[in-house]
Structures are given as structure tokens and as C-alpha cells.
C-alpha atoms as a PDB file:
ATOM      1  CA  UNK A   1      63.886-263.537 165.605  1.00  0.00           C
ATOM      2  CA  UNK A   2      61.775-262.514 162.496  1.00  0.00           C
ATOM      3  CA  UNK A   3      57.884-260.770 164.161  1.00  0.00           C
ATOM      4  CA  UNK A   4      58.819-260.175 167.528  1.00  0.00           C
ATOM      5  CA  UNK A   5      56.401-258.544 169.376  1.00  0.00           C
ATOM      6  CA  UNK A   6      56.590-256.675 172.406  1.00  0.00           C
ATOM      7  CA  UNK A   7      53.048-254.418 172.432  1.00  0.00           C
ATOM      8  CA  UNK A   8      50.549-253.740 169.879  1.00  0.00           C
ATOM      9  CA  UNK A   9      49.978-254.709 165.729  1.00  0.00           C
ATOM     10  CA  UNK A  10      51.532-253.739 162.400  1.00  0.00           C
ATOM     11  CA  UNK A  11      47.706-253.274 161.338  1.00  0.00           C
ATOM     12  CA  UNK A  12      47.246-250.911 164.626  1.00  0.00           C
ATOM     13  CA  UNK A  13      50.334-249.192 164.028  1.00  0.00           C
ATOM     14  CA  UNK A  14      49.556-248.874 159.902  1.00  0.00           C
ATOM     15  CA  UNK A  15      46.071-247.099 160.792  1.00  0.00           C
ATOM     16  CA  UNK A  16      47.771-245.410 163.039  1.00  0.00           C
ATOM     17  CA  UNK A  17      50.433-243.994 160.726  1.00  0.00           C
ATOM     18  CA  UNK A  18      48.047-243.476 157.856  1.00  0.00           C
ATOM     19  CA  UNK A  19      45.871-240.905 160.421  1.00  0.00           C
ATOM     20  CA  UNK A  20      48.801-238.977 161.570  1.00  0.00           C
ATOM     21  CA  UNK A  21      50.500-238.617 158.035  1.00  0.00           C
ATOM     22  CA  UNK A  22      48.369-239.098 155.311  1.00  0.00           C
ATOM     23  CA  UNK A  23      44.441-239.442 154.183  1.00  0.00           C
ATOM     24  CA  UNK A  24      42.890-241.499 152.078  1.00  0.00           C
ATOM     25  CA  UNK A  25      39.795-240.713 149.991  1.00  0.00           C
ATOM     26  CA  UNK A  26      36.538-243.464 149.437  1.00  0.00           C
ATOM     27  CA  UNK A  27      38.079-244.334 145.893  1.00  0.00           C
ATOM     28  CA  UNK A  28      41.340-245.316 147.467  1.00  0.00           C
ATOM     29  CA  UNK A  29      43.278-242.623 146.090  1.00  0.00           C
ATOM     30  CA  UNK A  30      45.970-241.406 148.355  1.00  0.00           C
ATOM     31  CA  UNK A  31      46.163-237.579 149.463  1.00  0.00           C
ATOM     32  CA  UNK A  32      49.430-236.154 150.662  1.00  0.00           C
ATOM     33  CA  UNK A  33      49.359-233.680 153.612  1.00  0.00           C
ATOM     34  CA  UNK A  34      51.598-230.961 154.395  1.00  0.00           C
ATOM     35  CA  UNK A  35      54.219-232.588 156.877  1.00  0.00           C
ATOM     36  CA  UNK A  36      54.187-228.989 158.838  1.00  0.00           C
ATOM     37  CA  UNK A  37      51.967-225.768 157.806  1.00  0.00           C
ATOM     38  CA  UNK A  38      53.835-223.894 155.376  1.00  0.00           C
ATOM     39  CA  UNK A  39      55.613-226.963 154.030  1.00  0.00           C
ATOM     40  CA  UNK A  40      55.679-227.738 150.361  1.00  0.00           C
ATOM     41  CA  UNK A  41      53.266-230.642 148.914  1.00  0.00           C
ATOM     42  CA  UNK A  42      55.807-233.631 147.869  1.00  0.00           C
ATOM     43  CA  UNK A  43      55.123-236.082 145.019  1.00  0.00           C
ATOM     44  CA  UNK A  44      55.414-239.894 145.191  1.00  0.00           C
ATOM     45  CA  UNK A  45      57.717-241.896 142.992  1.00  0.00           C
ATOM     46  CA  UNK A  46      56.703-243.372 139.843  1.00  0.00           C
ATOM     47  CA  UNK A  47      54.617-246.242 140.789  1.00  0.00           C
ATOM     48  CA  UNK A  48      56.840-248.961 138.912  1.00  0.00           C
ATOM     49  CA  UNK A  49      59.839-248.293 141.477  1.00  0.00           C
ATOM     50  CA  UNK A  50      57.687-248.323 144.486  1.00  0.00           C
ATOM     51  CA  UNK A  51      56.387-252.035 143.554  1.00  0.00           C
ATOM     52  CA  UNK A  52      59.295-253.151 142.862  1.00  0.00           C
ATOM     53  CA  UNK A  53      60.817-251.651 146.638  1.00  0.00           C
ATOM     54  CA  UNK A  54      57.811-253.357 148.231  1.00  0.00           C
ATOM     55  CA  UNK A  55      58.394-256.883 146.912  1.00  0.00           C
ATOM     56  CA  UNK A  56      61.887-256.416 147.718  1.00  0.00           C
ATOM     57  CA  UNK A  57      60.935-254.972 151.253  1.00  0.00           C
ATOM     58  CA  UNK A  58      58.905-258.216 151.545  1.00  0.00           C
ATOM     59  CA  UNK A  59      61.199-260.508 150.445  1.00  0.00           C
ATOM     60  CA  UNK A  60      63.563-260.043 154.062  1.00  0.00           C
ATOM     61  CA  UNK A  61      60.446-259.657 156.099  1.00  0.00           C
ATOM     62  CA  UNK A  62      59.906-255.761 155.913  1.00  0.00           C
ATOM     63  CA  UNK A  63      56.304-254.892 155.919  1.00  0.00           C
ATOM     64  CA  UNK A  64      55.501-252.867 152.786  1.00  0.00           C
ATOM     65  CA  UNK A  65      52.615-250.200 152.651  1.00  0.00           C
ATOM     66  CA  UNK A  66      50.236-250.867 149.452  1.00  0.00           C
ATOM     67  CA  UNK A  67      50.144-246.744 149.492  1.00  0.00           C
ATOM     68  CA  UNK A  68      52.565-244.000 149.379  1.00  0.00           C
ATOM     69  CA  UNK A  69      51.989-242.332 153.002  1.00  0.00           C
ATOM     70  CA  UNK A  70      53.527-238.865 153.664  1.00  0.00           C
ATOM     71  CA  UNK A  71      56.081-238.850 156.554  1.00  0.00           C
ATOM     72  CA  UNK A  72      55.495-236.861 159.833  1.00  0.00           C
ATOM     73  CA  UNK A  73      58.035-234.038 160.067  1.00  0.00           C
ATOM     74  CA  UNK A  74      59.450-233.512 163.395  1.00  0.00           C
ATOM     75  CA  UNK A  75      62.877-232.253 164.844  1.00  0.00           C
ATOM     76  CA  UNK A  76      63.983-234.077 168.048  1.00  0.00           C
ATOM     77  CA  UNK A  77      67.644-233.202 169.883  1.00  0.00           C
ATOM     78  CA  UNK A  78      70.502-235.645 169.553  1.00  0.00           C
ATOM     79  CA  UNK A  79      72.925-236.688 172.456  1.00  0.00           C
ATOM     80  CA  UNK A  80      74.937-233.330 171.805  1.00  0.00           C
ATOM     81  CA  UNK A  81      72.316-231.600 171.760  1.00  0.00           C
ATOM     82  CA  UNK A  82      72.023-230.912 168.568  1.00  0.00           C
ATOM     83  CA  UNK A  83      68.659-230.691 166.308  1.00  0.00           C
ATOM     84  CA  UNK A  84      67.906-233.293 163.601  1.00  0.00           C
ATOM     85  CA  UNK A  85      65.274-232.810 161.618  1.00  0.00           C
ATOM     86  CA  UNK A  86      64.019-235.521 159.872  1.00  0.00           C
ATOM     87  CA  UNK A  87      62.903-233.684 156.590  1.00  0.00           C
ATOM     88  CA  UNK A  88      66.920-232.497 156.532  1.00  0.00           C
ATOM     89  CA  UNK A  89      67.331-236.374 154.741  1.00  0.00           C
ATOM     90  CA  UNK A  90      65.562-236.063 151.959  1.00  0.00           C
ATOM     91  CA  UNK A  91      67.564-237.692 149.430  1.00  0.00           C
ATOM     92  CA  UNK A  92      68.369-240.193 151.489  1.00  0.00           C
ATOM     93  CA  UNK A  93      66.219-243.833 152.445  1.00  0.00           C
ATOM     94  CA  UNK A  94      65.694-243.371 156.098  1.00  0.00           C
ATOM     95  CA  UNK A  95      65.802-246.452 158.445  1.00  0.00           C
ATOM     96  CA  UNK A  96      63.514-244.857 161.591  1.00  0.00           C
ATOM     97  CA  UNK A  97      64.081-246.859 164.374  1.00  0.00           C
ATOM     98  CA  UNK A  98      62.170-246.616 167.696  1.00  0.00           C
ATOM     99  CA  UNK A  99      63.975-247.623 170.547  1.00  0.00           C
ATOM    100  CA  UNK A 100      64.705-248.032 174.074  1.00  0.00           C
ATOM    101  CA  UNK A 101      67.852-249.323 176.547  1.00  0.00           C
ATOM    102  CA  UNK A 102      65.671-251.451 178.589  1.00  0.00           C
ATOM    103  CA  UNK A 103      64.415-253.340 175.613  1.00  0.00           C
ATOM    104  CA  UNK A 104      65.693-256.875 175.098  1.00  0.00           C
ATOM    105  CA  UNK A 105      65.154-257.048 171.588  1.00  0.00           C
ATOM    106  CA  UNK A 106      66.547-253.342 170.784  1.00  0.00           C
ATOM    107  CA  UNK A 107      69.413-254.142 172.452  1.00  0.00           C
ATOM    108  CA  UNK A 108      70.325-257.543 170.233  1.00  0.00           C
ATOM    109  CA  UNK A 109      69.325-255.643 167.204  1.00  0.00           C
ATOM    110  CA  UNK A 110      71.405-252.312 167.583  1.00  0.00           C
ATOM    111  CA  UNK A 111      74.947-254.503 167.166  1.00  0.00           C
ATOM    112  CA  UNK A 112      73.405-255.281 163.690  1.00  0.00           C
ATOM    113  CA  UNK A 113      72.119-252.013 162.958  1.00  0.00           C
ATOM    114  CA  UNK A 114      75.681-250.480 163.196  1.00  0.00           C
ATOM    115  CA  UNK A 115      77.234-253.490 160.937  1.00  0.00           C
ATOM    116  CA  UNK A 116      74.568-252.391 158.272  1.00  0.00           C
ATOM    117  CA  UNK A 117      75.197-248.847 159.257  1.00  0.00           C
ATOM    118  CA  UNK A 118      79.323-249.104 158.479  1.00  0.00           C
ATOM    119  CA  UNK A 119      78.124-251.173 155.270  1.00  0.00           C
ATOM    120  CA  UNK A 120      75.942-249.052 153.337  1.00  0.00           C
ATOM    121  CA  UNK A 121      78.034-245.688 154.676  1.00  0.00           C
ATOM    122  CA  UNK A 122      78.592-245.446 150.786  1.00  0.00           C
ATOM    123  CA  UNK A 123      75.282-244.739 149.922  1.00  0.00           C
ATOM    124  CA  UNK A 124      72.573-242.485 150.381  1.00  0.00           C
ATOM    125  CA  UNK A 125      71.391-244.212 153.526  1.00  0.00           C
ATOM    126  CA  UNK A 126      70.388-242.664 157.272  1.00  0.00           C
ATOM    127  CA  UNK A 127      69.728-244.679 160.433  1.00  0.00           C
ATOM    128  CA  UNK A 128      68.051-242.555 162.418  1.00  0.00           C
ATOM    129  CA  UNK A 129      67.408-244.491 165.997  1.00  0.00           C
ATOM    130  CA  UNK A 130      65.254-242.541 168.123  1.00  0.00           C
ATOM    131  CA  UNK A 131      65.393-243.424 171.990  1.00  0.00           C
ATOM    132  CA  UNK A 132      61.493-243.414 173.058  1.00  0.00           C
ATOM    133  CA  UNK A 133      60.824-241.809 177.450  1.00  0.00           C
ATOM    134  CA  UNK A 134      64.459-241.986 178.181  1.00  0.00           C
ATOM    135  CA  UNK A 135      66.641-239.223 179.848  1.00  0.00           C
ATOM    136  CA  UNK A 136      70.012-238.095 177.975  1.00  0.00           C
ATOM    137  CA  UNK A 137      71.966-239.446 180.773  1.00  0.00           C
ATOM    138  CA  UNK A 138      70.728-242.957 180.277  1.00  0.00           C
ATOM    139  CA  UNK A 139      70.826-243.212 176.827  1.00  0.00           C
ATOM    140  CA  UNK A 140      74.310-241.408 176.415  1.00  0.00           C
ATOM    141  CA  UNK A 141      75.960-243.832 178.965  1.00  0.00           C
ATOM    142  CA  UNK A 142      74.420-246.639 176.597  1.00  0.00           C
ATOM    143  CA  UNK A 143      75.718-245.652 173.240  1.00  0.00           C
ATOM    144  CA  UNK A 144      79.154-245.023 174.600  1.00  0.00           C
ATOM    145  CA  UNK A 145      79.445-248.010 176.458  1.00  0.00           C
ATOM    146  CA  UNK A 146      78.617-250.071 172.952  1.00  0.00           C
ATOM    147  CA  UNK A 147      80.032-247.423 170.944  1.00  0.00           C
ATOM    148  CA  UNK A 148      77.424-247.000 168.331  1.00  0.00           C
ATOM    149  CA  UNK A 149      78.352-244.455 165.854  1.00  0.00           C
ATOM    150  CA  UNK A 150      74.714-244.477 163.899  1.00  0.00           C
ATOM    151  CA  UNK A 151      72.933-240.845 164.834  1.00  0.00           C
ATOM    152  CA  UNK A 152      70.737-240.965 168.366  1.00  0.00           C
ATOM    153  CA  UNK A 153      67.739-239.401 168.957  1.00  0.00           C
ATOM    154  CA  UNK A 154      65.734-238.210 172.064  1.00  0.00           C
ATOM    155  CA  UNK A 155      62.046-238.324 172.580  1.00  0.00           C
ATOM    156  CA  UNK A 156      61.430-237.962 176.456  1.00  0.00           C
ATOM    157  CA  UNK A 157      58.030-236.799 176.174  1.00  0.00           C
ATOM    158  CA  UNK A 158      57.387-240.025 173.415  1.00  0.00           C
ATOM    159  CA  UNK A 159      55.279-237.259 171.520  1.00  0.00           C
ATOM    160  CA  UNK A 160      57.054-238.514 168.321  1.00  0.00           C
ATOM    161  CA  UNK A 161      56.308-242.156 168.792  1.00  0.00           C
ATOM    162  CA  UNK A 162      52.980-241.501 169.667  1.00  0.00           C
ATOM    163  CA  UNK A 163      52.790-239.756 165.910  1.00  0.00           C
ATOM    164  CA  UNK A 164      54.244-242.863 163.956  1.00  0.00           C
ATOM    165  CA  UNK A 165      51.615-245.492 166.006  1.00  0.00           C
ATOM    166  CA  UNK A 166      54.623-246.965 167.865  1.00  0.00           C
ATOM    167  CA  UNK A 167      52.839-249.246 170.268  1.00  0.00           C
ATOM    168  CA  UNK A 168      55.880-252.160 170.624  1.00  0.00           C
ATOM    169  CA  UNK A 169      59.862-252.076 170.409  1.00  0.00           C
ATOM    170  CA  UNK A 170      61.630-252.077 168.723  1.00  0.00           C
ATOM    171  CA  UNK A 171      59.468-250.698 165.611  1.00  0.00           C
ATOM    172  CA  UNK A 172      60.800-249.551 162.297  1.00  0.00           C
ATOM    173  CA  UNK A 173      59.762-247.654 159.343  1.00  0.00           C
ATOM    174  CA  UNK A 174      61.767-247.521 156.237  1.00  0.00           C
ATOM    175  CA  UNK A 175      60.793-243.946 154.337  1.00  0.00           C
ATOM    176  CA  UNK A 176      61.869-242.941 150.771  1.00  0.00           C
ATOM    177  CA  UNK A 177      63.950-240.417 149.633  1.00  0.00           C
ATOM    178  CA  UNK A 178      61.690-238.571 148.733  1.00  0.00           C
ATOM    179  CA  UNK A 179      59.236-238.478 152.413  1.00  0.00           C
ATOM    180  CA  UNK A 180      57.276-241.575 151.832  1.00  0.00           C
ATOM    181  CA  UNK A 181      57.054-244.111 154.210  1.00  0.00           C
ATOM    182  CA  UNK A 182      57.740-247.586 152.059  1.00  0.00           C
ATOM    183  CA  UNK A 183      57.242-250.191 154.969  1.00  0.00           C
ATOM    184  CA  UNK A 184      57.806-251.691 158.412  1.00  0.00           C
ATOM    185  CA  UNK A 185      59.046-253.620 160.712  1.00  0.00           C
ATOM    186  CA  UNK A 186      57.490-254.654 164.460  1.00  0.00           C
ATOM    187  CA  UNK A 187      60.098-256.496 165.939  1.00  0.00           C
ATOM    188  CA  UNK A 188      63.854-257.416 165.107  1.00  0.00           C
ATOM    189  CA  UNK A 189      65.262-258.723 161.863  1.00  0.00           C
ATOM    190  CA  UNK A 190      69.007-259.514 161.450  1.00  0.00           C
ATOM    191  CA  UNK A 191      70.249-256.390 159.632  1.00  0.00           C
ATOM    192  CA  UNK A 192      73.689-257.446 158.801  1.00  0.00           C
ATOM    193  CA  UNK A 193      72.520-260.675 156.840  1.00  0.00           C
ATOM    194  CA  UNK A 194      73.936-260.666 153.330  1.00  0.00           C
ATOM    195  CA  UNK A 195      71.194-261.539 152.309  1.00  0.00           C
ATOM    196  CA  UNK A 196      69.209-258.519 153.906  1.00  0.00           C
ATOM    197  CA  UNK A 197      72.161-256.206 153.288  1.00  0.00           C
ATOM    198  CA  UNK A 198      72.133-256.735 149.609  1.00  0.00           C
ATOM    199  CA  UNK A 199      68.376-256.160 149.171  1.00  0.00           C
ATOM    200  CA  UNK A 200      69.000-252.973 150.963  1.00  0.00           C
ATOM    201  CA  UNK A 201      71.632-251.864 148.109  1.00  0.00           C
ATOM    202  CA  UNK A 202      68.761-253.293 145.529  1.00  0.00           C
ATOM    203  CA  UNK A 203      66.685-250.785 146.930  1.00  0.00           C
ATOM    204  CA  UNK A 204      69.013-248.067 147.406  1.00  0.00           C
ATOM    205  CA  UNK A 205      69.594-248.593 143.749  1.00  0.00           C
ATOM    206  CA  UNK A 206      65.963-248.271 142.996  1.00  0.00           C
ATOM    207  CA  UNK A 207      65.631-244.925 145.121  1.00  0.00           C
ATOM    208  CA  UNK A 208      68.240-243.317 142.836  1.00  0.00           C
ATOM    209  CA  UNK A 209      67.066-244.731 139.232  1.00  0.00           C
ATOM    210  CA  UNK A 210      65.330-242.145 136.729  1.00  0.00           C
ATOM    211  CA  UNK A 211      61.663-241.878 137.517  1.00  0.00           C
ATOM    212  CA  UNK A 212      60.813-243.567 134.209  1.00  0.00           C
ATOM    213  CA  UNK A 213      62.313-246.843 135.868  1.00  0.00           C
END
């Protein structure tokens, strides 16, 4: 199942990212941009911690960045119409999934998603699955037929995909407690593997050791 592909390239879709959310200068050195005007600069971990995620990210098949890229903001309705912003997570690793109900492969990785959902519930750990040009209607009907309890967004317009580089589903970026985005994944991987769910603690672990880890 590992590297399914639907549309598109992880290199595509890393340029992609690194235009929307971040520049980088002719030396290499990575420049944080506001995620919204009149947003506060953030700092990336130290850079110890964020090797050590990225060989762990690697290790079950997650694509790891080699920089620190700032996250674009953005604040999309959920299936109650409520607002989630992303930025509302900080302190928490994100898992930002992009979606949709007539994909084959999103729909044999969401049963997954949830086990790994109900398994790290302990820890400071958001799946944020965001449904990409699909009405409310279809995408509530979905949820509540499989009963997913993991939070659902909405992005009709597909404005938000567009941002992240999305060009195949499912795609999804793992970002840092702190607004970076660590890695990702085109395709499906089999999220409630022990062996995937324990590197996912490792790294939770990471994201809340002192900075001089």
C-alpha cells in the first residue's frame, strides 16, 4: 500500500509547499513567513530534535522535509459548522490529511486513521482530515455512516489544498507543534501498525522534550 499515487509528485507537491509557506535564501538558509499579516514570527525547534523526527518519520515511510517550512494558516468550517483554525493546535503534532469520499485509497485508510486516532487520544496529537470539492451533505452522510469520530473539515472551493500543493489523494503532512511542517505522505500507509503507532509516540515524545534535547 506504501507510495500510492493517485495525481502528481512528493517533489511537485514539496516545491509547492515551500512557495506557499516558506522561502528559502541562495545560502540555503530557511526564512519563516508570517502565516497571516499581523501574525507573530515562530521559531523552529532545536535542530537535534528535528533530525531525530525525520529519521524516525522515514523509518515508516513518511517523507521528511530537510528544512523547517512554516505552515499555511487557514480556518475552514467543520460538519457543524463550526470554525477550526489550524493555528488553534499549536502544541499539538498535527496529522493534515487531504481527503475525499470518492477516493479508493482515502477510504481504506480512514478505518486506520481512527484506530491511531483512539490510540494516541492521550497525547498531544490532532488529526485534522480535510474533505477536498465536496458538499457538507456528502461528506456528513459519509462520516456518520462509518462513524469516524477524528475532526472533519470542509474545503469546497479546494482553495486550501491548492495552498499545501495537494495534487493526489490522499496526501498528508505531519506539522510540529510548534507550525512546522516535518514531512509527508502521497498515498496510504497503514496507520494502526504497531510498528507505525509506536514511532508516532517516539515522536510525540520528541515534540515535548526540552529544547536542549
Amino acid at each position: 500500500m506504501r507510495g500510492r499515487y493517485l495525481a502528481g509528485s512528493a517533489v511537485l507537491a514539496a516545491l509547492l509547499i515551500l512557495s506557499a509557506g516558506a522561502s528559502v535564501s541562495a545560502g540555503g538558509t530557511q526564512e519563516t513567513v508570517p502565516e497571516e499579516a499581523g501574525t507573530e514570527r515562530v521559531a523552529p525547534a532545536p535542530a537535534g530534535r528535528r533530525e531525530l523526527q525525520r529519521e524516525l518519520l522515514a523509518s515508516i515511510g513518511v517523507r521528511p522535509f530537510e528544512q523547517d517550512i512554516a505552515t499555511v494558516d487557514f480556518t475552514l468550517a467543520g460538519l457543524q459548522d463550526e470554525e477550526i483554525r489550524l493555528r488553534d493546535h499549536r502544541g499539538e503534532v498535527v496529522f493534515l490529511n487531504f481527503w475525499a469520499t470518492w477516493c479508493p485509497p482515502c477510504r481504506e485508510e480512514m478505518p486506520a486513521m481512527e484506530i491511531m486516532h483512539r490510540e494516541l487520544a492521550d497525547l498531544p496529537f490532532r488529526i485534522l482530515a480535510v474533505s477536498v470539492q465536496e458538499d457538507r451533505g456528502t461528506v456528513s452522510g459519509y462520516i456518520q455512516e462509518y462513524g469516524y469520530t477524528f475532526p472533519i473539515l470542509l474545503d469546497p472551493t479546494g482553495r486550501v489544498s491548492s495552498n499545501y500543493g495537494v495534487r493526489g489523494l490522499p496526501t498528508t503532512y505531519f506539522i510540529s507543534s510548534d507550525g512546522f511542517v516535518l514531512g509527508m505522505v502521497i498515498g496510504i500507509l497503514d496507520w494502526k501498525d504497531p510498528v507505525i503507532l509506536g514511532t508516532m509516540r517516539d515522536i510525540l515524545e520528541l515534540e515535548a522534550s526540552p529544547d536542549e534535547r
